[in-house]
C-alpha atoms as a PDB file:
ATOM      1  CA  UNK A   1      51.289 108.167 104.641  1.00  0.00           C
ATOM      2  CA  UNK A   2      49.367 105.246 103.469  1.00  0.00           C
ATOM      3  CA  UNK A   3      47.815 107.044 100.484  1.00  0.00           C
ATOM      4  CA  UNK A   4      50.952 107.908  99.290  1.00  0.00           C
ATOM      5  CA  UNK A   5      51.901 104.032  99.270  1.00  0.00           C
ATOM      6  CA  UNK A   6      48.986 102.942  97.855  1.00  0.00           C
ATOM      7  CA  UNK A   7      49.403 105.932  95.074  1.00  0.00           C
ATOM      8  CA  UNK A   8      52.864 105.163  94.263  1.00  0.00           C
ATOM      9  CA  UNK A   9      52.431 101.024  94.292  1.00  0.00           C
ATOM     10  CA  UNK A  10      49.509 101.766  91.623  1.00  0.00           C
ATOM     11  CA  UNK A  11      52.481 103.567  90.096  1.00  0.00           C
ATOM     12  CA  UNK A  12      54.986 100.893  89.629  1.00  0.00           C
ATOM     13  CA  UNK A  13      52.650  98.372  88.776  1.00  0.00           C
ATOM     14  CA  UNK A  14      50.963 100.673  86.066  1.00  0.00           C
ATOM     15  CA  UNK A  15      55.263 101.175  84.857  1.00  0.00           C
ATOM     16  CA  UNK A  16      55.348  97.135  85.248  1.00  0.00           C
ATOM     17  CA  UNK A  17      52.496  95.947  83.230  1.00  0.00           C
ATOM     18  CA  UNK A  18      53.092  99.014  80.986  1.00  0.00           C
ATOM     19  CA  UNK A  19      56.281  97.637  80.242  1.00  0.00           C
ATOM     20  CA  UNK A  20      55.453  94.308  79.907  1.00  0.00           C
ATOM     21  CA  UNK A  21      52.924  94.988  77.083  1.00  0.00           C
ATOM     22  CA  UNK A  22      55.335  97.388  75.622  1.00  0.00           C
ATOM     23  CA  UNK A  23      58.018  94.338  75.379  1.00  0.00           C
ATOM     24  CA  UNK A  24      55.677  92.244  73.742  1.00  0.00           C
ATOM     25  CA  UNK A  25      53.932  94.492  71.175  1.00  0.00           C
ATOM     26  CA  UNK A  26      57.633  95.457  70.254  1.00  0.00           C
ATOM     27  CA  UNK A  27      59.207  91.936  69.848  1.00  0.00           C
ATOM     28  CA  UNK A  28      56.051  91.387  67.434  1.00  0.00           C
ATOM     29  CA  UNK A  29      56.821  93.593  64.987  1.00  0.00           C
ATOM     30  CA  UNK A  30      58.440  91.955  61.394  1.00  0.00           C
ATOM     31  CA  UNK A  31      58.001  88.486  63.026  1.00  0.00           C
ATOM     32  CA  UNK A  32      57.719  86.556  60.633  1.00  0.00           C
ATOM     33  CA  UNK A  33      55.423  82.891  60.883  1.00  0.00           C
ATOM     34  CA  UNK A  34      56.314  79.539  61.133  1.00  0.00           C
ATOM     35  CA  UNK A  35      54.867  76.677  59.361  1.00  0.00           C
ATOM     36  CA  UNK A  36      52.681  75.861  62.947  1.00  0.00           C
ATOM     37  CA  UNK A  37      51.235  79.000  63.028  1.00  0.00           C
ATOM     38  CA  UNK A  38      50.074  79.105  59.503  1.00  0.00           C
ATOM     39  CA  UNK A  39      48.547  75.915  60.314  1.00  0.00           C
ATOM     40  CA  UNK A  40      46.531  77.116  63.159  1.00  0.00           C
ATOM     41  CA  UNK A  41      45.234  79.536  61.280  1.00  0.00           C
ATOM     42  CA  UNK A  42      44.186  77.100  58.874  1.00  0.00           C
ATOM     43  CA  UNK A  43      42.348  75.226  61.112  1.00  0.00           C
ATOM     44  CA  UNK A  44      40.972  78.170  62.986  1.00  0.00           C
ATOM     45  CA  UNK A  45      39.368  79.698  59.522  1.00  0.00           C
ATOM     46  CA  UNK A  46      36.862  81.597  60.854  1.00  0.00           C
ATOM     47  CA  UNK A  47      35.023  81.323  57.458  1.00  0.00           C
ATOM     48  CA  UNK A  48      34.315  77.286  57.868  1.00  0.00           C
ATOM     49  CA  UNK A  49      31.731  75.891  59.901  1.00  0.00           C
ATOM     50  CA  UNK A  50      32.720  74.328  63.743  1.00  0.00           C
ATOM     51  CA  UNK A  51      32.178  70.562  62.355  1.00  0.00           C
ATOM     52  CA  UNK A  52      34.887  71.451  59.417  1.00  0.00           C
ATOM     53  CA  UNK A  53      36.901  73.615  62.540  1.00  0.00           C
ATOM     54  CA  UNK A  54      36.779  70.161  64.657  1.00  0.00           C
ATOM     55  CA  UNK A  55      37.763  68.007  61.865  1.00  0.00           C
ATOM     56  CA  UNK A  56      40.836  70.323  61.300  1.00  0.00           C
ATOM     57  CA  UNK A  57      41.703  70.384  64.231  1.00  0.00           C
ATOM     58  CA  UNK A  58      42.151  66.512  64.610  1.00  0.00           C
ATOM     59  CA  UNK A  59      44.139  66.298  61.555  1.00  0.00           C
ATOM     60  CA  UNK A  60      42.007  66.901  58.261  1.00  0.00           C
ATOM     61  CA  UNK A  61      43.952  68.672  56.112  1.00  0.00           C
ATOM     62  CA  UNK A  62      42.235  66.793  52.898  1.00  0.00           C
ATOM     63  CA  UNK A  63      46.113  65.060  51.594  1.00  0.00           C
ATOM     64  CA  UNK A  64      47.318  64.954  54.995  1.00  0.00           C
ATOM     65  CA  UNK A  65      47.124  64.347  58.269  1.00  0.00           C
ATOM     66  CA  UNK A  66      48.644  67.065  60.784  1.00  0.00           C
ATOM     67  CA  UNK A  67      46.588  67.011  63.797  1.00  0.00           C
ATOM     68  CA  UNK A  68      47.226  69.969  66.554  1.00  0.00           C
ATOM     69  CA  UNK A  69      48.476  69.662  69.983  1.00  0.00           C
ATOM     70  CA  UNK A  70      47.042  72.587  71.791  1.00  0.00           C
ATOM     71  CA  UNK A  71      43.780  72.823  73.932  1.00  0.00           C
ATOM     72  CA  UNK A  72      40.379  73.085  71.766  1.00  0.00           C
ATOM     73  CA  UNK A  73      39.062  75.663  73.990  1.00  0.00           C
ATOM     74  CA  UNK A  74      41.547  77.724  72.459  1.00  0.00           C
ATOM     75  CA  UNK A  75      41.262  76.916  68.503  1.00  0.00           C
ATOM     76  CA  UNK A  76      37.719  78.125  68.996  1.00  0.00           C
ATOM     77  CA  UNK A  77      38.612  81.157  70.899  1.00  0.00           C
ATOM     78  CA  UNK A  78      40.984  81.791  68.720  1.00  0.00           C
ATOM     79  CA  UNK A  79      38.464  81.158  66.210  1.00  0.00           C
ATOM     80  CA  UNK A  80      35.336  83.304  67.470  1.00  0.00           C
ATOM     81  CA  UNK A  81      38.430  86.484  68.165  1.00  0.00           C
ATOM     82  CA  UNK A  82      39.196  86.243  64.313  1.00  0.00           C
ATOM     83  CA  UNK A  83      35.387  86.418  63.271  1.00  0.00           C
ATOM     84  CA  UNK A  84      34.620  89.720  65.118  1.00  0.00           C
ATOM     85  CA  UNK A  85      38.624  91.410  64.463  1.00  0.00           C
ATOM     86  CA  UNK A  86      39.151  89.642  60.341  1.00  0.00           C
ATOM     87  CA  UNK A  87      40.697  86.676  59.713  1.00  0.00           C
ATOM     88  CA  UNK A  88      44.802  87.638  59.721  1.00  0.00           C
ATOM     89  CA  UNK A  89      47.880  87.135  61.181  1.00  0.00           C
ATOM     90  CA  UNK A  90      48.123  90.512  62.866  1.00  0.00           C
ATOM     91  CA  UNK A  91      45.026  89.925  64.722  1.00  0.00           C
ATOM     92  CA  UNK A  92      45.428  86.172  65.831  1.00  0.00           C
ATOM     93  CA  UNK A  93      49.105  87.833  67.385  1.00  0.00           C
ATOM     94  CA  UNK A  94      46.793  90.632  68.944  1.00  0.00           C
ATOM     95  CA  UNK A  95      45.224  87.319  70.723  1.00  0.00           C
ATOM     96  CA  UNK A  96      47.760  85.903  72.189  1.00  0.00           C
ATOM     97  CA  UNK A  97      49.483  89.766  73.323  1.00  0.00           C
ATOM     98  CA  UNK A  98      45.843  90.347  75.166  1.00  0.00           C
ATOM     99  CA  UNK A  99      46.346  87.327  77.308  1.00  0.00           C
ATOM    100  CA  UNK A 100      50.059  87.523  77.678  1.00  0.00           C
ATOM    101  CA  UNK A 101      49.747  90.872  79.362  1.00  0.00           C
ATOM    102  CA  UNK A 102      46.963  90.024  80.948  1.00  0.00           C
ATOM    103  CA  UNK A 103      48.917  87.403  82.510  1.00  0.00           C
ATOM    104  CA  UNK A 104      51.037  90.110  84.197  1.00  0.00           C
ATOM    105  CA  UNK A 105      48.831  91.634  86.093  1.00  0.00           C
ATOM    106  CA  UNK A 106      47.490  87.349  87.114  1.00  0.00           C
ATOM    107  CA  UNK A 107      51.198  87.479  88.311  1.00  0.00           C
ATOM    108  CA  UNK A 108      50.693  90.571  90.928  1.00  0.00           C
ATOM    109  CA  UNK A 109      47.194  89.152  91.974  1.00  0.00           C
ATOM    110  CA  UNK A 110      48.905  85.749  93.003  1.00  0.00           C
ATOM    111  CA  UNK A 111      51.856  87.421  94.784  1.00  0.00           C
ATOM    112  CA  UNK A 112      49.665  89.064  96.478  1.00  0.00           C
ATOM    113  CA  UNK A 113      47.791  86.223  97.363  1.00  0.00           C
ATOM    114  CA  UNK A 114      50.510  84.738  98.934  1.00  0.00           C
ATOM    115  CA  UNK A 115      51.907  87.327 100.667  1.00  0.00           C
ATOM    116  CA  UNK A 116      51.749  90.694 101.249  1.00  0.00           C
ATOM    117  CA  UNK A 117      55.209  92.167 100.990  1.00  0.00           C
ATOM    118  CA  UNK A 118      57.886  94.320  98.233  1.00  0.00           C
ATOM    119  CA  UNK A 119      58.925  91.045  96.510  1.00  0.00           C
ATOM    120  CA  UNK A 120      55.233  90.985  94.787  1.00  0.00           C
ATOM    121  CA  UNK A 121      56.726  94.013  92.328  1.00  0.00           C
ATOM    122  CA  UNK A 122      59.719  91.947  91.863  1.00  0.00           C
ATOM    123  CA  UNK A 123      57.953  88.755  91.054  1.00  0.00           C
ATOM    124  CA  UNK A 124      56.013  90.572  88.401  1.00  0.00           C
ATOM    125  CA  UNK A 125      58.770  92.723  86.937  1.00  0.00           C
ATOM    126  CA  UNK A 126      60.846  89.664  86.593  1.00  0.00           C
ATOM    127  CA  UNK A 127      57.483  88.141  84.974  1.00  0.00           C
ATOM    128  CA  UNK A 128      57.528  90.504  82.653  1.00  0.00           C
ATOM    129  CA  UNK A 129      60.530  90.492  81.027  1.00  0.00           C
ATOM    130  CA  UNK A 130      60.619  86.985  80.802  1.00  0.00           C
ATOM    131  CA  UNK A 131      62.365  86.519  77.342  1.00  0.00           C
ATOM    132  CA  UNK A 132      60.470  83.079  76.533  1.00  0.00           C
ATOM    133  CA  UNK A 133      56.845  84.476  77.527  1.00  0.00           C
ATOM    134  CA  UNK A 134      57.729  87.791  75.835  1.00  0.00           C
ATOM    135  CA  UNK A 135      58.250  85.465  72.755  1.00  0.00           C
ATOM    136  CA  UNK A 136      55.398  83.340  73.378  1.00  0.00           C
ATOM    137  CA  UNK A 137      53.206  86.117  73.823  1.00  0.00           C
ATOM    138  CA  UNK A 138      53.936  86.997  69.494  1.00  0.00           C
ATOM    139  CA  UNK A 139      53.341  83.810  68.418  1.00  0.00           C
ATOM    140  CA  UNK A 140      50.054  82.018  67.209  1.00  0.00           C
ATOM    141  CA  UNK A 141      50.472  79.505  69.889  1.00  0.00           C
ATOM    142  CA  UNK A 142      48.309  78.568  72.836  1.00  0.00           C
ATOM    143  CA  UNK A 143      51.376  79.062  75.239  1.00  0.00           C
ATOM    144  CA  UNK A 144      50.082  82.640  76.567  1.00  0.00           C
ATOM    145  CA  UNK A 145      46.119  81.151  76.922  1.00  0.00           C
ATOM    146  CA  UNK A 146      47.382  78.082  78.694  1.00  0.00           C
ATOM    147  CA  UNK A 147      49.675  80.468  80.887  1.00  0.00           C
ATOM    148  CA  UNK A 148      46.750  82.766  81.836  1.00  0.00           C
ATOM    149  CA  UNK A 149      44.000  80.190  82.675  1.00  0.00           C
ATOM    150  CA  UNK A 150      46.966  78.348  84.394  1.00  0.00           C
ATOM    151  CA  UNK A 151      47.765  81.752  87.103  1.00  0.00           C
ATOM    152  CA  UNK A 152      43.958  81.887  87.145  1.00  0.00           C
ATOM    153  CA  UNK A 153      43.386  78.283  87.996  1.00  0.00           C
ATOM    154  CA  UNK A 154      45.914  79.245  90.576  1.00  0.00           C
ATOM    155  CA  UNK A 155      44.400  81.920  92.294  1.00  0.00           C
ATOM    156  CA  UNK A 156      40.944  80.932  92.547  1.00  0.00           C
ATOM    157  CA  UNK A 157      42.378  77.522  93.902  1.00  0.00           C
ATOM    158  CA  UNK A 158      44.461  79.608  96.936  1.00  0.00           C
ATOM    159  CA  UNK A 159      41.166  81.761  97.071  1.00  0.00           C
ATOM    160  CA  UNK A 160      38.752  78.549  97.347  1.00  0.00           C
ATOM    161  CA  UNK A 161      41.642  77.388  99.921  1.00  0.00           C
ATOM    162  CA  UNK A 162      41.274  80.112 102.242  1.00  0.00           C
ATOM    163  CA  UNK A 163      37.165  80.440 102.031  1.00  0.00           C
ATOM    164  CA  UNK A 164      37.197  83.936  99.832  1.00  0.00           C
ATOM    165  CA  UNK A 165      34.970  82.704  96.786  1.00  0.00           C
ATOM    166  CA  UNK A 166      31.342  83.175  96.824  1.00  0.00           C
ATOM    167  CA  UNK A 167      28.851  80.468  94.403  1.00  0.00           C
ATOM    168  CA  UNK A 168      30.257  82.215  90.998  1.00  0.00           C
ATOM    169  CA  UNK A 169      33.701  82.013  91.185  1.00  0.00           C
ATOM    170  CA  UNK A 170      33.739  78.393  93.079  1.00  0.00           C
ATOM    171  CA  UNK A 171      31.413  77.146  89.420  1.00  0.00           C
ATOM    172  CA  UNK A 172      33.955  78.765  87.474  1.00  0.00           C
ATOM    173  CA  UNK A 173      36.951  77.371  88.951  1.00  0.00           C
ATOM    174  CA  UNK A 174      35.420  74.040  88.709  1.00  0.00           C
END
């Protein structure tokens, strides 16, 4: 009996996350950009050195100044992603899908973490078709990075909490 819970809770979470990545790689097709995003990929320009990224990033747009709001960490992710996949919209959306739906599965992992019951598949469903992270997760925004490293900041906290985490994963939540 329990292999045929643990075989059909693989199941649903498998037709959870599948659906989750399936909302999100549909709501991305003919988006079209906004004015923010083509300026992240302006400053992201994977084709410029980091001092010329940095400087963009702060606001040096040459006539203007237009600094970003979003988290460094990610411009240069964002930036590093672009120089191995070519430097287009399509691939700085494939970005921010990877860690939206990888923020799913985050979801399950901290249910779980809190407690062991049904409500974990319920928590993620309702996760995943969250309208505003389906959105976020098409954009060229750092919403879907911050949300990831936020669920994982999460769960290696509970996990440091509760005397799970060995030397590696206590240096990399610090």
């Amino acid at each position: 009996m329990p292999n045929f819970f643990i075989k059909s809770s693989f199941l649903i979470l498998t037709i959870i996350i599948s659906l989750s990545i399936f909302l999100r790689v549909y709501y991305s097709y003919y988006l079209d950009s906004w004015f923010d995003e083509w300026n992240m990929l302006y400053t992201v320009d994977p084709n410029v050195s980091n001092e010329e990224t940095w400087k963009r990033f702060f606001g040096d747009r040459g006539d203007s100044f237009l600094p970003e709001y979003y988290p460094p960490l990610n411009a240069f992710t964002l930036k590093y992603f672009l120089n191995f996949t070519g430097y287009n919209v399509e691939n700085a959306r494939i970005y921010s899908l990877i860690f939206g739906s990888l923020s799913t599965i985050l979801v399950y992992i901290l249910s779980v973490s809190i407690s062991n019951s049904k409500n974990n598949f319920l928590a993620t469903f309702l996760f995943s078709i969250n309208l505003f992270l389906i959105w976020q997760s098409s954009e060229i925004r750092p919403h879907s990075f911050v949300v990831f490293f936020s669920l994982l900041n999460i769960i290696l906290f509970i996990q440091l909490i509760n005397k799970r985490l060995n030397i590696f994963f206590i240096s990399l939540y610090i």
